[in-house]
C-alpha atoms as a PDB file:
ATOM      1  CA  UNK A   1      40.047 -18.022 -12.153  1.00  0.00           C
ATOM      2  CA  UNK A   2      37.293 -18.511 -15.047  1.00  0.00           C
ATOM      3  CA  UNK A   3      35.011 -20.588 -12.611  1.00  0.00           C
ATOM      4  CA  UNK A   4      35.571 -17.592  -9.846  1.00  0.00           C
ATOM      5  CA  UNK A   5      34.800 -15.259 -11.963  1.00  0.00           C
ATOM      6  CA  UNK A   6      31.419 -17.096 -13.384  1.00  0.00           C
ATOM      7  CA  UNK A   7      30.858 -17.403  -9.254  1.00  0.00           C
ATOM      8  CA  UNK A   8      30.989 -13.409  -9.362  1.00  0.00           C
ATOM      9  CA  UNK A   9      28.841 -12.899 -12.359  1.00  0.00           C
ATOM     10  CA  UNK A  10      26.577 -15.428 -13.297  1.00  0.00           C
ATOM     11  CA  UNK A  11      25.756 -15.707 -17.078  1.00  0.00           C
ATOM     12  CA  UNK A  12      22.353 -14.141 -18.153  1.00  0.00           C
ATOM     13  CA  UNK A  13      20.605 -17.066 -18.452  1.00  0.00           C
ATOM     14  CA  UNK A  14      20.909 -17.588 -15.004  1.00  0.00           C
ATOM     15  CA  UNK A  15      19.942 -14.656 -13.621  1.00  0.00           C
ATOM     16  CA  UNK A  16      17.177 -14.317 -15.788  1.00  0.00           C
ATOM     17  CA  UNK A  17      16.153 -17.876 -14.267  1.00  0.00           C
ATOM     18  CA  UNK A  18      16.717 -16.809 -10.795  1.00  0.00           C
ATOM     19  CA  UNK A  19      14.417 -13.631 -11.600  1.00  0.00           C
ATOM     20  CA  UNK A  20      11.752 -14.981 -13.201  1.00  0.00           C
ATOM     21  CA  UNK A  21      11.506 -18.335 -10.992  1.00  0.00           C
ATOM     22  CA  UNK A  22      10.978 -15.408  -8.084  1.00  0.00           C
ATOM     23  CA  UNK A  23       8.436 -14.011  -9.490  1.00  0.00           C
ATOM     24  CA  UNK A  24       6.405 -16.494 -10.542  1.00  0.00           C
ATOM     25  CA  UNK A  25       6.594 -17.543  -6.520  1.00  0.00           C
ATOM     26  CA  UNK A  26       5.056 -14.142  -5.935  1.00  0.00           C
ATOM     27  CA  UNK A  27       2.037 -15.289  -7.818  1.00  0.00           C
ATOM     28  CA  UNK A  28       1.800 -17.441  -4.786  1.00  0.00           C
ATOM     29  CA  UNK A  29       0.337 -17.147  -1.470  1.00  0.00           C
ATOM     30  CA  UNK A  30       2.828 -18.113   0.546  1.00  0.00           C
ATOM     31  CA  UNK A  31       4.708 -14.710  -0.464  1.00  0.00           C
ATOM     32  CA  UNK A  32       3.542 -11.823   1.526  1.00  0.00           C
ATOM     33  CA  UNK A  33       3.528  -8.267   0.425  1.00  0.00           C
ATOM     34  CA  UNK A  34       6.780  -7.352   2.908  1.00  0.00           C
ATOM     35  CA  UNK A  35       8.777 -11.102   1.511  1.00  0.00           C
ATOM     36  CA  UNK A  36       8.013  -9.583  -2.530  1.00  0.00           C
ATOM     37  CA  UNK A  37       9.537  -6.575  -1.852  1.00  0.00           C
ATOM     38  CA  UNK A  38      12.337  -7.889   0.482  1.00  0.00           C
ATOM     39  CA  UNK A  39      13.327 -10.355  -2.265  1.00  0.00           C
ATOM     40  CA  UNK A  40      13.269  -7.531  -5.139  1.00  0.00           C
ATOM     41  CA  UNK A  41      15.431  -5.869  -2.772  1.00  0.00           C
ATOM     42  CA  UNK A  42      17.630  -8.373  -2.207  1.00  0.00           C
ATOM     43  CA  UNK A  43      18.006  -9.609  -6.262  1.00  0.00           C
ATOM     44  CA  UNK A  44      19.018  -5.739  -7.057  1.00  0.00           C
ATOM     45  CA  UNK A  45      21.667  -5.741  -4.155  1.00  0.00           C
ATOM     46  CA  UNK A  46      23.203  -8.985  -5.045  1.00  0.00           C
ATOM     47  CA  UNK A  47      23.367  -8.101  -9.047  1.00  0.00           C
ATOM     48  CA  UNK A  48      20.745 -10.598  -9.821  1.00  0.00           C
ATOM     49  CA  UNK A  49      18.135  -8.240 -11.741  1.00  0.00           C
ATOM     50  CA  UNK A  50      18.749  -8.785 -15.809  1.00  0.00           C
ATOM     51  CA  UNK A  51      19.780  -5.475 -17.437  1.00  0.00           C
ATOM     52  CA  UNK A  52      17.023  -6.774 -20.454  1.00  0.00           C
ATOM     53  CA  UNK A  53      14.090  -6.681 -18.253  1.00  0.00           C
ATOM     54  CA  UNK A  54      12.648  -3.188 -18.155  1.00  0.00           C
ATOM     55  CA  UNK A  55      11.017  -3.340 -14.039  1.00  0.00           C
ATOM     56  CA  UNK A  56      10.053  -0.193 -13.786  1.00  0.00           C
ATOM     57  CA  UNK A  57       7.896  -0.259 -17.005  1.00  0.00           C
ATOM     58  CA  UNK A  58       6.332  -3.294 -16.596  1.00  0.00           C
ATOM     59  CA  UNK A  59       5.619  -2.369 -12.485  1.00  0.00           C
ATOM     60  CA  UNK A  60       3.798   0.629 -13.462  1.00  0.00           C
ATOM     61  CA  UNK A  61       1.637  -0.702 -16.086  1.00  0.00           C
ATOM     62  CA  UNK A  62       0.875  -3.738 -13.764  1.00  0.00           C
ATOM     63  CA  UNK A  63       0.657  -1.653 -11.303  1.00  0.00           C
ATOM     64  CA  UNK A  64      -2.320   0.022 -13.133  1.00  0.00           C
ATOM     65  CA  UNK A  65      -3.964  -3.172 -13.625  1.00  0.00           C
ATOM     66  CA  UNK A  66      -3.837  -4.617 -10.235  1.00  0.00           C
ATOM     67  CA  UNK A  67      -5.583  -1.092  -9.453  1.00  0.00           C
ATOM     68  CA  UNK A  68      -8.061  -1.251 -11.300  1.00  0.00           C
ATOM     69  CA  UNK A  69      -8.812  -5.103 -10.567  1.00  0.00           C
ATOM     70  CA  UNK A  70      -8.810  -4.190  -7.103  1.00  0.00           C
ATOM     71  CA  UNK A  71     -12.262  -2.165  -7.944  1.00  0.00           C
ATOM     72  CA  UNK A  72     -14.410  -5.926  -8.249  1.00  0.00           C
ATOM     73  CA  UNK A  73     -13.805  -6.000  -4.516  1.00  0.00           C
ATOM     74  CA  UNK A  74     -15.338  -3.470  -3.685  1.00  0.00           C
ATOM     75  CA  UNK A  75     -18.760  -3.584  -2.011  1.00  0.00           C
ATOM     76  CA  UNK A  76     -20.627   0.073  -2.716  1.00  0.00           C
ATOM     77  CA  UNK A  77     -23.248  -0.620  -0.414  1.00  0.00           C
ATOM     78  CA  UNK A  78     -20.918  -1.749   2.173  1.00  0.00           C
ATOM     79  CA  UNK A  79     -18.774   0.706   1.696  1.00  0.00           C
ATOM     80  CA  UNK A  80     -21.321   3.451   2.260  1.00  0.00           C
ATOM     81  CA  UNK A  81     -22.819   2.023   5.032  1.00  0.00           C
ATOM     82  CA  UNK A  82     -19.761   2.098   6.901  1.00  0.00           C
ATOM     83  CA  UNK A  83     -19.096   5.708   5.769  1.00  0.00           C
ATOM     84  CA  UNK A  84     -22.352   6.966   7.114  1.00  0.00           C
ATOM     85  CA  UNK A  85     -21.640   5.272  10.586  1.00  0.00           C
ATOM     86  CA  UNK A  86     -18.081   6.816  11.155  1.00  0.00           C
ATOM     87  CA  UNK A  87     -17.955   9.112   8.403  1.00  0.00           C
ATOM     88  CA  UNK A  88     -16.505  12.615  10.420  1.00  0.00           C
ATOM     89  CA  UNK A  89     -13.708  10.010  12.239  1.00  0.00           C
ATOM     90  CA  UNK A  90     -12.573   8.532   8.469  1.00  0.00           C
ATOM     91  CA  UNK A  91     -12.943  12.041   6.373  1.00  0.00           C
ATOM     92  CA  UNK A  92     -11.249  13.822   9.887  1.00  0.00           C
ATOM     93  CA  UNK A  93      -8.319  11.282  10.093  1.00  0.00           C
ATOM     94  CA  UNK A  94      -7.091  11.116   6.237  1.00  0.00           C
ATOM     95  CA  UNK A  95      -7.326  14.824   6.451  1.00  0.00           C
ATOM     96  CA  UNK A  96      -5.324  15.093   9.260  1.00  0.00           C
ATOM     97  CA  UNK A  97      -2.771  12.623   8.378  1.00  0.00           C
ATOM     98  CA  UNK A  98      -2.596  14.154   4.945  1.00  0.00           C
ATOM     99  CA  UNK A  99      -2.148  17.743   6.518  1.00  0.00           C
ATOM    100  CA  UNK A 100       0.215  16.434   8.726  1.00  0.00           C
ATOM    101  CA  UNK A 101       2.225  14.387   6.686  1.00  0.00           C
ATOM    102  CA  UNK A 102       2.766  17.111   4.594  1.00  0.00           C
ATOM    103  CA  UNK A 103       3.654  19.694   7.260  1.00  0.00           C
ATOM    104  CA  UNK A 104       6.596  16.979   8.960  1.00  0.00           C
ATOM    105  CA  UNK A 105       7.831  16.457   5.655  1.00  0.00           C
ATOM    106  CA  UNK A 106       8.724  20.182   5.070  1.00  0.00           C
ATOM    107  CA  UNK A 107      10.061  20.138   9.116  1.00  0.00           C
ATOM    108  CA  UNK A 108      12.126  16.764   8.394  1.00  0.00           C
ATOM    109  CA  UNK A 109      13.206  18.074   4.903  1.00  0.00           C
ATOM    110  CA  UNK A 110      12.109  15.053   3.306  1.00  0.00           C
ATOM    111  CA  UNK A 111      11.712  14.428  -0.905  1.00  0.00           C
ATOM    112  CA  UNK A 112       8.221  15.901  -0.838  1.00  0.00           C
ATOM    113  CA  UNK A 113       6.660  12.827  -3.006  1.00  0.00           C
ATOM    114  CA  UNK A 114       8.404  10.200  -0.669  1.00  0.00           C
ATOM    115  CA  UNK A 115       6.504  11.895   2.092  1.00  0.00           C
ATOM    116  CA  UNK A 116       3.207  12.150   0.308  1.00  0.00           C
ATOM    117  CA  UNK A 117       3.575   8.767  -0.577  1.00  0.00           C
ATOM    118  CA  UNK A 118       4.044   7.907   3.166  1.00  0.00           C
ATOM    119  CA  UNK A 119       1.188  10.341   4.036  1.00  0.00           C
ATOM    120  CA  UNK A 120      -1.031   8.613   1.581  1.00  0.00           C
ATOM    121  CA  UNK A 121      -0.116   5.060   2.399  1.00  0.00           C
ATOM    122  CA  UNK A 122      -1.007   6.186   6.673  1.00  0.00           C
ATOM    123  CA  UNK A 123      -4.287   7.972   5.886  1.00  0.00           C
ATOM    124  CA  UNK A 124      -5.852   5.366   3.409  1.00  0.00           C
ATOM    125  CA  UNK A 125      -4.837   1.802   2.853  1.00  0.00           C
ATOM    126  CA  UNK A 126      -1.311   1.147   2.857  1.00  0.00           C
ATOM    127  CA  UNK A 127       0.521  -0.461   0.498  1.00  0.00           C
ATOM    128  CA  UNK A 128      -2.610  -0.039  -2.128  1.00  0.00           C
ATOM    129  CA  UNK A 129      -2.940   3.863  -1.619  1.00  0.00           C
ATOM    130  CA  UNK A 130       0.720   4.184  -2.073  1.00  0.00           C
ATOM    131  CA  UNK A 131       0.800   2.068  -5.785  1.00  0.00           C
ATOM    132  CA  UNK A 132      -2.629   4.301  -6.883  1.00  0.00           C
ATOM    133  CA  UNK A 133      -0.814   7.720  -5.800  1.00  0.00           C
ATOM    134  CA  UNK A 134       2.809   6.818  -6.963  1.00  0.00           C
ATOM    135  CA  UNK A 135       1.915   6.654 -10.996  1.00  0.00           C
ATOM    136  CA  UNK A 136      -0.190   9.844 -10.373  1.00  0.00           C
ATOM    137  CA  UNK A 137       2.433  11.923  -9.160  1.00  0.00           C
ATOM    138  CA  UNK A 138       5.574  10.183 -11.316  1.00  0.00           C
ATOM    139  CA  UNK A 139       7.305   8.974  -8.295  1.00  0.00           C
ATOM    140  CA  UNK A 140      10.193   7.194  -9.028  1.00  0.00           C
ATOM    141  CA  UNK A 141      10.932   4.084  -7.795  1.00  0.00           C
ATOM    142  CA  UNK A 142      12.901   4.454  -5.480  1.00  0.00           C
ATOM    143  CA  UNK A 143      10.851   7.192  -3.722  1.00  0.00           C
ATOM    144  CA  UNK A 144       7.817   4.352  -4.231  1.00  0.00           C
ATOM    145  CA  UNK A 145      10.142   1.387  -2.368  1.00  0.00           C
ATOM    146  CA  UNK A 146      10.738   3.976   0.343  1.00  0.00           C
ATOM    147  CA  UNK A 147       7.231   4.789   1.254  1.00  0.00           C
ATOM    148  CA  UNK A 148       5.983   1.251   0.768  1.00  0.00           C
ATOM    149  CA  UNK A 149       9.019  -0.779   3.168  1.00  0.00           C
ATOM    150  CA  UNK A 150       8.202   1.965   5.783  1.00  0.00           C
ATOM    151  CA  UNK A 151       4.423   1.073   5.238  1.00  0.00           C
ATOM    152  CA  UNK A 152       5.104  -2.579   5.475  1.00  0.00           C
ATOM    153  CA  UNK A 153       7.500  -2.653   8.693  1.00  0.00           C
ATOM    154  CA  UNK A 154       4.798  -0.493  10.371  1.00  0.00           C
ATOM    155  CA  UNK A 155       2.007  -2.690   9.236  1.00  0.00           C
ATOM    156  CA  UNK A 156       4.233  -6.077  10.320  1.00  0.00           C
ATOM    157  CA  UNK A 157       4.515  -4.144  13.964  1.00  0.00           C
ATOM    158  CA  UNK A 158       0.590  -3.697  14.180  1.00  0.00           C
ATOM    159  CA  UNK A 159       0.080  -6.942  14.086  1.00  0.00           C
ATOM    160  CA  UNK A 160       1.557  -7.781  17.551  1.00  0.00           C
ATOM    161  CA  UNK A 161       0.943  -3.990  18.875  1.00  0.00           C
ATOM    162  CA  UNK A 162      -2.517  -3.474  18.245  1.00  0.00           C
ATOM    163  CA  UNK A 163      -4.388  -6.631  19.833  1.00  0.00           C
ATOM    164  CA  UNK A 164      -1.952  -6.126  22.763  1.00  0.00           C
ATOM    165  CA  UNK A 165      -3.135  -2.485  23.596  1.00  0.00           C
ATOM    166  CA  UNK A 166      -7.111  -3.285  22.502  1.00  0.00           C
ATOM    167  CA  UNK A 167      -7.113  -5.741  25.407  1.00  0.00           C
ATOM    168  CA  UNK A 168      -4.761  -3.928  28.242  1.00  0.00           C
ATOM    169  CA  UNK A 169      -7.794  -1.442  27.021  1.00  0.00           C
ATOM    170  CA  UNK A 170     -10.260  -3.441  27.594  1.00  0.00           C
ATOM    171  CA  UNK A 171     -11.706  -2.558  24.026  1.00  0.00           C
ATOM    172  CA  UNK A 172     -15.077  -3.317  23.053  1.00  0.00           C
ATOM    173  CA  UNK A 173     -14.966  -5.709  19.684  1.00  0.00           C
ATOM    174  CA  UNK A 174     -16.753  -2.912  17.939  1.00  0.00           C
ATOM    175  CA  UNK A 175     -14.305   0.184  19.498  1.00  0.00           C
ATOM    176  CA  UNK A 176     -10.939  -2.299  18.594  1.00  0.00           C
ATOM    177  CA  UNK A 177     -12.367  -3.003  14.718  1.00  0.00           C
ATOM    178  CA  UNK A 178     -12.904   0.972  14.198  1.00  0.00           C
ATOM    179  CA  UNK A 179      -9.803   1.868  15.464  1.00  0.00           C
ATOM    180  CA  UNK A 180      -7.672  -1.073  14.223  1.00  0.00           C
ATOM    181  CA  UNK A 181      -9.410   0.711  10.295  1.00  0.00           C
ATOM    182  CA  UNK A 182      -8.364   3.737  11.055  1.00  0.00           C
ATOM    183  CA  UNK A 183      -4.817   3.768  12.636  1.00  0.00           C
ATOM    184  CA  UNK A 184      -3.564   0.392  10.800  1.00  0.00           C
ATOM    185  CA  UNK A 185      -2.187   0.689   7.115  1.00  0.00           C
ATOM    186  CA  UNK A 186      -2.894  -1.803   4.946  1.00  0.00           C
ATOM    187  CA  UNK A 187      -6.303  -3.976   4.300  1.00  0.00           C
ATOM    188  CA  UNK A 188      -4.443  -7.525   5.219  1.00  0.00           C
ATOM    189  CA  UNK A 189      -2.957  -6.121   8.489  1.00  0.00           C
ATOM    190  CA  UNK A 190      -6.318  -4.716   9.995  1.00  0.00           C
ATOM    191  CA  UNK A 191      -7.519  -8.041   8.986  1.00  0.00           C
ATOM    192  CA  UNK A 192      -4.774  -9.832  11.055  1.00  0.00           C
ATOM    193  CA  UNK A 193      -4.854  -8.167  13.695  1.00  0.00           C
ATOM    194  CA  UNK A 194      -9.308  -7.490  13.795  1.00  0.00           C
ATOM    195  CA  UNK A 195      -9.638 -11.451  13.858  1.00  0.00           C
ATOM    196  CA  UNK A 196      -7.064 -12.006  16.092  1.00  0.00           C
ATOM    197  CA  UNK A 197      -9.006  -9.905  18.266  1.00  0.00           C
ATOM    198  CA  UNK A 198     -12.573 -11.375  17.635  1.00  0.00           C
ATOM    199  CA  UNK A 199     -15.228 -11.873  15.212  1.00  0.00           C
ATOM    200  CA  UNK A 200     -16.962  -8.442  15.568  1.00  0.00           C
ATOM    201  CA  UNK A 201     -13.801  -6.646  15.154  1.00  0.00           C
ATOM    202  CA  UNK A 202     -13.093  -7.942  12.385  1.00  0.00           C
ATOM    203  CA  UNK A 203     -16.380  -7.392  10.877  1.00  0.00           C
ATOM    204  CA  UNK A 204     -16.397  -3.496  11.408  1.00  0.00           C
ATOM    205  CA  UNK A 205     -12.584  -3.578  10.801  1.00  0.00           C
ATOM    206  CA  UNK A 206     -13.056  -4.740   7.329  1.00  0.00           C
ATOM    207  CA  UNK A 207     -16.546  -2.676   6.577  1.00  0.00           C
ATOM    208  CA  UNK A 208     -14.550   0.529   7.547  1.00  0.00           C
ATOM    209  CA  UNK A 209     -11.658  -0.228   5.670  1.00  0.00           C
ATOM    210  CA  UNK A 210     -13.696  -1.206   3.008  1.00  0.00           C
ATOM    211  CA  UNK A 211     -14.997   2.545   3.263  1.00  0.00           C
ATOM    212  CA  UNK A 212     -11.549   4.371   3.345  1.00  0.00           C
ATOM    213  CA  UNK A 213     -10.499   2.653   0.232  1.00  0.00           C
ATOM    214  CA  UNK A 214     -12.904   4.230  -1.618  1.00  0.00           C
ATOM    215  CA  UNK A 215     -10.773   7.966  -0.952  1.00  0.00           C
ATOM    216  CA  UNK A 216      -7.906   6.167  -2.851  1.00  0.00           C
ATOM    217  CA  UNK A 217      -9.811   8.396  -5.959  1.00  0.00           C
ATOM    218  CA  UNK A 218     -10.120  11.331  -4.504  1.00  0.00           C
ATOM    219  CA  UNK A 219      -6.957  11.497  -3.064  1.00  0.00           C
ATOM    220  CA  UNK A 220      -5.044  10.074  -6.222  1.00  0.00           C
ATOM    221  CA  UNK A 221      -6.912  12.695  -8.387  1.00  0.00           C
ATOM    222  CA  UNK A 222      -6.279  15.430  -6.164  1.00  0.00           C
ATOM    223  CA  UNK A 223      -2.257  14.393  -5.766  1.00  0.00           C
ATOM    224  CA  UNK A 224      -2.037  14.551  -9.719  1.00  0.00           C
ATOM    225  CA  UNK A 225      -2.931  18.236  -9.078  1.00  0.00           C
ATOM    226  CA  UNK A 226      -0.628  19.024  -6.431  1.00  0.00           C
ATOM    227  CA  UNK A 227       2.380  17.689  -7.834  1.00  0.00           C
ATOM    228  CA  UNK A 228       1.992  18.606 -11.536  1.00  0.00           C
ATOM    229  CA  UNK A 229       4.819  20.326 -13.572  1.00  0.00           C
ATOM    230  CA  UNK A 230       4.289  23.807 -14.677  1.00  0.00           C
ATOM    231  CA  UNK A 231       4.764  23.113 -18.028  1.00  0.00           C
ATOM    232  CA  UNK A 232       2.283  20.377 -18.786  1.00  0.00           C
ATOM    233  CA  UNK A 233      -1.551  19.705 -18.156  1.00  0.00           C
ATOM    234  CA  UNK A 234      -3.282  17.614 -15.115  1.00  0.00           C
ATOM    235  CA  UNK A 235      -4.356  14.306 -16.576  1.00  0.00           C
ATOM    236  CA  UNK A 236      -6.265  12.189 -14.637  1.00  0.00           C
ATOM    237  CA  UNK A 237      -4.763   8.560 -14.716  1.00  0.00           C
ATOM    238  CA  UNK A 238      -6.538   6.107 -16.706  1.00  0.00           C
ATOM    239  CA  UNK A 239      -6.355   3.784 -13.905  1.00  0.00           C
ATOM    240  CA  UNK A 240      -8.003   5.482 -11.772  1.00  0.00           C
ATOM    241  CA  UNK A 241     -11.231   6.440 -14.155  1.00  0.00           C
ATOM    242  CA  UNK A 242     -11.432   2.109 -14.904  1.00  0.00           C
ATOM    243  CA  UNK A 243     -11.025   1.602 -11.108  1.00  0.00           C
ATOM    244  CA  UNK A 244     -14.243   3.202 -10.860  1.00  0.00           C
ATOM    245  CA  UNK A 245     -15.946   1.601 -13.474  1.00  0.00           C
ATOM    246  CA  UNK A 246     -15.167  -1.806 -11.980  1.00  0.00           C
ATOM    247  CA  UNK A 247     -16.998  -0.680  -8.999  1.00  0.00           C
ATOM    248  CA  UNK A 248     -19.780  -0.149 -10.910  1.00  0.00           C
ATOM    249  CA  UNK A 249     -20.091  -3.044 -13.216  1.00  0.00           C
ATOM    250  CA  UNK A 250     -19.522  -5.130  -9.568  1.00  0.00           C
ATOM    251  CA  UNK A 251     -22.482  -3.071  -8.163  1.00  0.00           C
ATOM    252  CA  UNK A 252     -24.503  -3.064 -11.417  1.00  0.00           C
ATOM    253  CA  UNK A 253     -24.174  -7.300 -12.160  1.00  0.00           C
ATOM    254  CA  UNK A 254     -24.544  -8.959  -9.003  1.00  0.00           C
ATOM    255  CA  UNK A 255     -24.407 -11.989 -10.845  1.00  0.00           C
ATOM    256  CA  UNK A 256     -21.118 -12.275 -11.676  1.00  0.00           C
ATOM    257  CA  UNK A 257     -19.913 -11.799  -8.188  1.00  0.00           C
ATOM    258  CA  UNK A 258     -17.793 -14.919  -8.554  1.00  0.00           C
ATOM    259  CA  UNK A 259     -16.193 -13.952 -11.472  1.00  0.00           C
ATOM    260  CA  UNK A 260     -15.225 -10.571 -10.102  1.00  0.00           C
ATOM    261  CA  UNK A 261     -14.086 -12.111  -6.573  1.00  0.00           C
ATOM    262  CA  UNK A 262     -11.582 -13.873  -8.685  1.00  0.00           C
ATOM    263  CA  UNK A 263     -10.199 -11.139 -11.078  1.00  0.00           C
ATOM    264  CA  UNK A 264      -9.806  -9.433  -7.135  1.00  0.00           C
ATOM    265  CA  UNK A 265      -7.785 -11.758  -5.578  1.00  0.00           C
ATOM    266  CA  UNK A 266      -6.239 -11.774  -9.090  1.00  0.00           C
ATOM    267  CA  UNK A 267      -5.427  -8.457  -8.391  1.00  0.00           C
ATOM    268  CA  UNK A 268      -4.314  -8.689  -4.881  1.00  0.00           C
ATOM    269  CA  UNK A 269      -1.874 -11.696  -6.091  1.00  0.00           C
ATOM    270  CA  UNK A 270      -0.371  -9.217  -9.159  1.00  0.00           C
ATOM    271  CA  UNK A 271      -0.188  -6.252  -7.063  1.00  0.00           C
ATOM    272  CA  UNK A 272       2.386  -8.397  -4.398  1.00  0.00           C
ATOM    273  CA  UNK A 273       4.376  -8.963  -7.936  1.00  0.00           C
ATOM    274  CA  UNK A 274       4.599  -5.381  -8.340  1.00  0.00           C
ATOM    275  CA  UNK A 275       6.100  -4.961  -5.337  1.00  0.00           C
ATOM    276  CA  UNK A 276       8.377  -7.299  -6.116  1.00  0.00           C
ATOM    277  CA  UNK A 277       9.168  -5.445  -9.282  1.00  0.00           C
ATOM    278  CA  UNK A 278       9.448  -2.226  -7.565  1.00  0.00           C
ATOM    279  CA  UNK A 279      12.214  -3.644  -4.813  1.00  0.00           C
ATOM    280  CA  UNK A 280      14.327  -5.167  -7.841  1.00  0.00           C
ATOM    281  CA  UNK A 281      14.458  -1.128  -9.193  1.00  0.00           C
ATOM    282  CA  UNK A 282      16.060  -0.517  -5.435  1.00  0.00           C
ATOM    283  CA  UNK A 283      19.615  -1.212  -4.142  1.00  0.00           C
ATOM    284  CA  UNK A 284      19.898  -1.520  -0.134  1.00  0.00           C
ATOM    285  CA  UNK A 285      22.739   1.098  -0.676  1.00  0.00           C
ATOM    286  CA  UNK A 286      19.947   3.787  -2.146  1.00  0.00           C
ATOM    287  CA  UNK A 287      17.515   3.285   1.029  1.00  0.00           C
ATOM    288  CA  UNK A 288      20.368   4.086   3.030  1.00  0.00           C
ATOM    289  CA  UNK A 289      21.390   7.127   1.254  1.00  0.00           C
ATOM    290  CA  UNK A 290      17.308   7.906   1.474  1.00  0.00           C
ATOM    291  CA  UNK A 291      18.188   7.858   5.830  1.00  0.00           C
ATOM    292  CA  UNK A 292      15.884   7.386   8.648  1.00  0.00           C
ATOM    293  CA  UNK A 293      13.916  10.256   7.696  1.00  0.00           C
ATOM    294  CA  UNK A 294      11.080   8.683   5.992  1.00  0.00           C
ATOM    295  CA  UNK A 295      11.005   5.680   8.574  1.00  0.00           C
ATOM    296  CA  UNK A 296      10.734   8.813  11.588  1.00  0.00           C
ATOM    297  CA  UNK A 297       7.780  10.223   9.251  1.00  0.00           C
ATOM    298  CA  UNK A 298       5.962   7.065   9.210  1.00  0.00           C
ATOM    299  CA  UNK A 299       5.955   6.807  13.180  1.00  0.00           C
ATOM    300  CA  UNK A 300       5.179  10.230  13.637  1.00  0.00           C
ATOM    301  CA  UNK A 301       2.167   9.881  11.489  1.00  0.00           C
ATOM    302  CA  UNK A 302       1.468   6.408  12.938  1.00  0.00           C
ATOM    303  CA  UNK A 303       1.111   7.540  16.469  1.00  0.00           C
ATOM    304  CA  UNK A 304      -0.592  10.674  15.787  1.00  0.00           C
ATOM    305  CA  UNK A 305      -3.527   8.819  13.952  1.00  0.00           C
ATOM    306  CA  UNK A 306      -3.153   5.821  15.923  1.00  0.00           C
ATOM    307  CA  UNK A 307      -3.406   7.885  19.683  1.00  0.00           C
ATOM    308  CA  UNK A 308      -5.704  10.614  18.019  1.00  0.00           C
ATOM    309  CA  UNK A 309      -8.018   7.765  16.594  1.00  0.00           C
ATOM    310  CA  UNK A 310      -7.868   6.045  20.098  1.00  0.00           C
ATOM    311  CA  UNK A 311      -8.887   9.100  22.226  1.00  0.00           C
ATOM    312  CA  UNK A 312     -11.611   9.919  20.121  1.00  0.00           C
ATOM    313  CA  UNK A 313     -13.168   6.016  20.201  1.00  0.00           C
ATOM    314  CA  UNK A 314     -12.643   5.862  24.047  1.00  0.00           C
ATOM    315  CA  UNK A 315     -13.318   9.589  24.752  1.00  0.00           C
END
């Protein structure tokens, strides 16, 4: 009976082994952004997540870091080069997404910030937008696991989808990179799936992204505003103002470009242990109470800015 019942509950050394061996693997590249937050998932559904560790604390201020590390990566005059060249298709699609999320969410009768967060995650850059907006508008967790496993099971479908349609198309390299920016979610999925597809595609793929990650800002600044309480003041989140000024010191010393590719993959590497983090804070049991609502909002939005996107390239 004592051994079944150490079976059932294993002592808190072990757990806390189990936990912290799993994310230290996270740290790794062979865990993808979806396998972190699977695994968080699956620790909080089997009881494995120690009751000492405070996840949601430590996810948000890492969260905040990987942020603002992310900002080294970011090439200015890339970034407004691209802009220039398809700057009314990226300004008119995160609009529209935004607009629309926002409009589906009222007509599904979703939790507005889960739908935001959804909204954000399709217009912008996935996964990224969706850990920038979440602090700003003091999601909860669970709302924040939501959003991001419906970002990541779109993104994981894109990478098959995408190439197949670009060449029943008969795409142009250039017309499949713009469009696999636009209507694909996060940064490493239009990656995937613009190489897969050819050298040129992936080269405007990843100078257009490059541009629409620069509205995670805007949009993060301007979703503090919307969802602020009555009783309290906007404050802009620190993260947000030091994500810029990485940008800058990147732009402003060129020569330490290898130092600041490193604290960005850094970054990249801490923000897959946030997600991690995040799925621990999340029981399978509460994503099923959450429904299929916010999975139909992310296909809604996905083939209205996917198809929209499309007709406009080829049109």
């Amino acid at each position: 009976m004592a051994m079944q019942n150490t079976l059932k509950h294993p002592s808190q050394a072990v757990t806390t082994f189990v936990f912290c061996a799993l994310a230290a693997l996270c740290l790794l590249p062979v865990i993808s952004s979806p396998i972190a937050l699977i695994l968080g998932l699956s620790l909080a559904s089997m009881g494995l997540v120690p009751k000492h560790i405070n996840t949601t604390a430590i996810a948000k201020k890492l969260l905040a870091y990987s942020i603002i590390g992310l900002g080294f990566g970011i090439n200015v005059n890339a970034a407004i080069e691209a802009s220039q060249q398809s700057i009314s298709l990226v300004v008119g699609s995160i609009i529209f997404t935004l607009l629309l999320g926002f409009g589906l969410t009222r007509w599904l009768n979703l939790d507005k910030k889960t739908g935001h967060l959804i909204a954000a995650g399709t217009s912008i850059c996935g996964g990224s937008a969706i850990a920038a907006v979440a602090p700003a508008i003091n999601a909860r967790d669970d709302q924040t696991s939501v959003a991001l496993a419906t970002i990541f099971l779109l993104n994981s479908a894109a990478l098959f989808v995408f190439p197949a349609i670009g060449h029943a198309l008969d795409m142009s390299q250039h017309d499949f990179g713009l469009w696999s920016a636009i209507a694909i979610h996060d940064t490493s999925s239009v990656v995937g799936a613009a190489s897969a597809y050819g050298d040129e595609a992936l080269k405007t793929a990843t100078t257009v992204k490059l541009a629409r990650a620069l509205w995670i800002v805007p949009i993060a600044l301007l979703s503090a505003v919307l969802f602020k309480s009555d009783n309290r003041k906007i404050s802009i989140p620190y993260f947000i103002i030091f994500y810029c000024l990485a940008i800058a010191i990147a732009e402003w010393l060129p020569a330490g470009e290898a130092v600041f590719s490193t604290l960005f993959d850094i970054s990249k590497r801490t923000l897959v242990l946030c997600l991690f983090l995040i799925g621990s804070g999340i029981t399978v049991n509460k994503l099923r109470a959450a429904g299929h609502k916010p999975l139909l909002l992310g296909v809604l939005l996905w083939i209205a800015i996917g198809g929209g996107s499309l007709a406009v390239i080829l049109l």
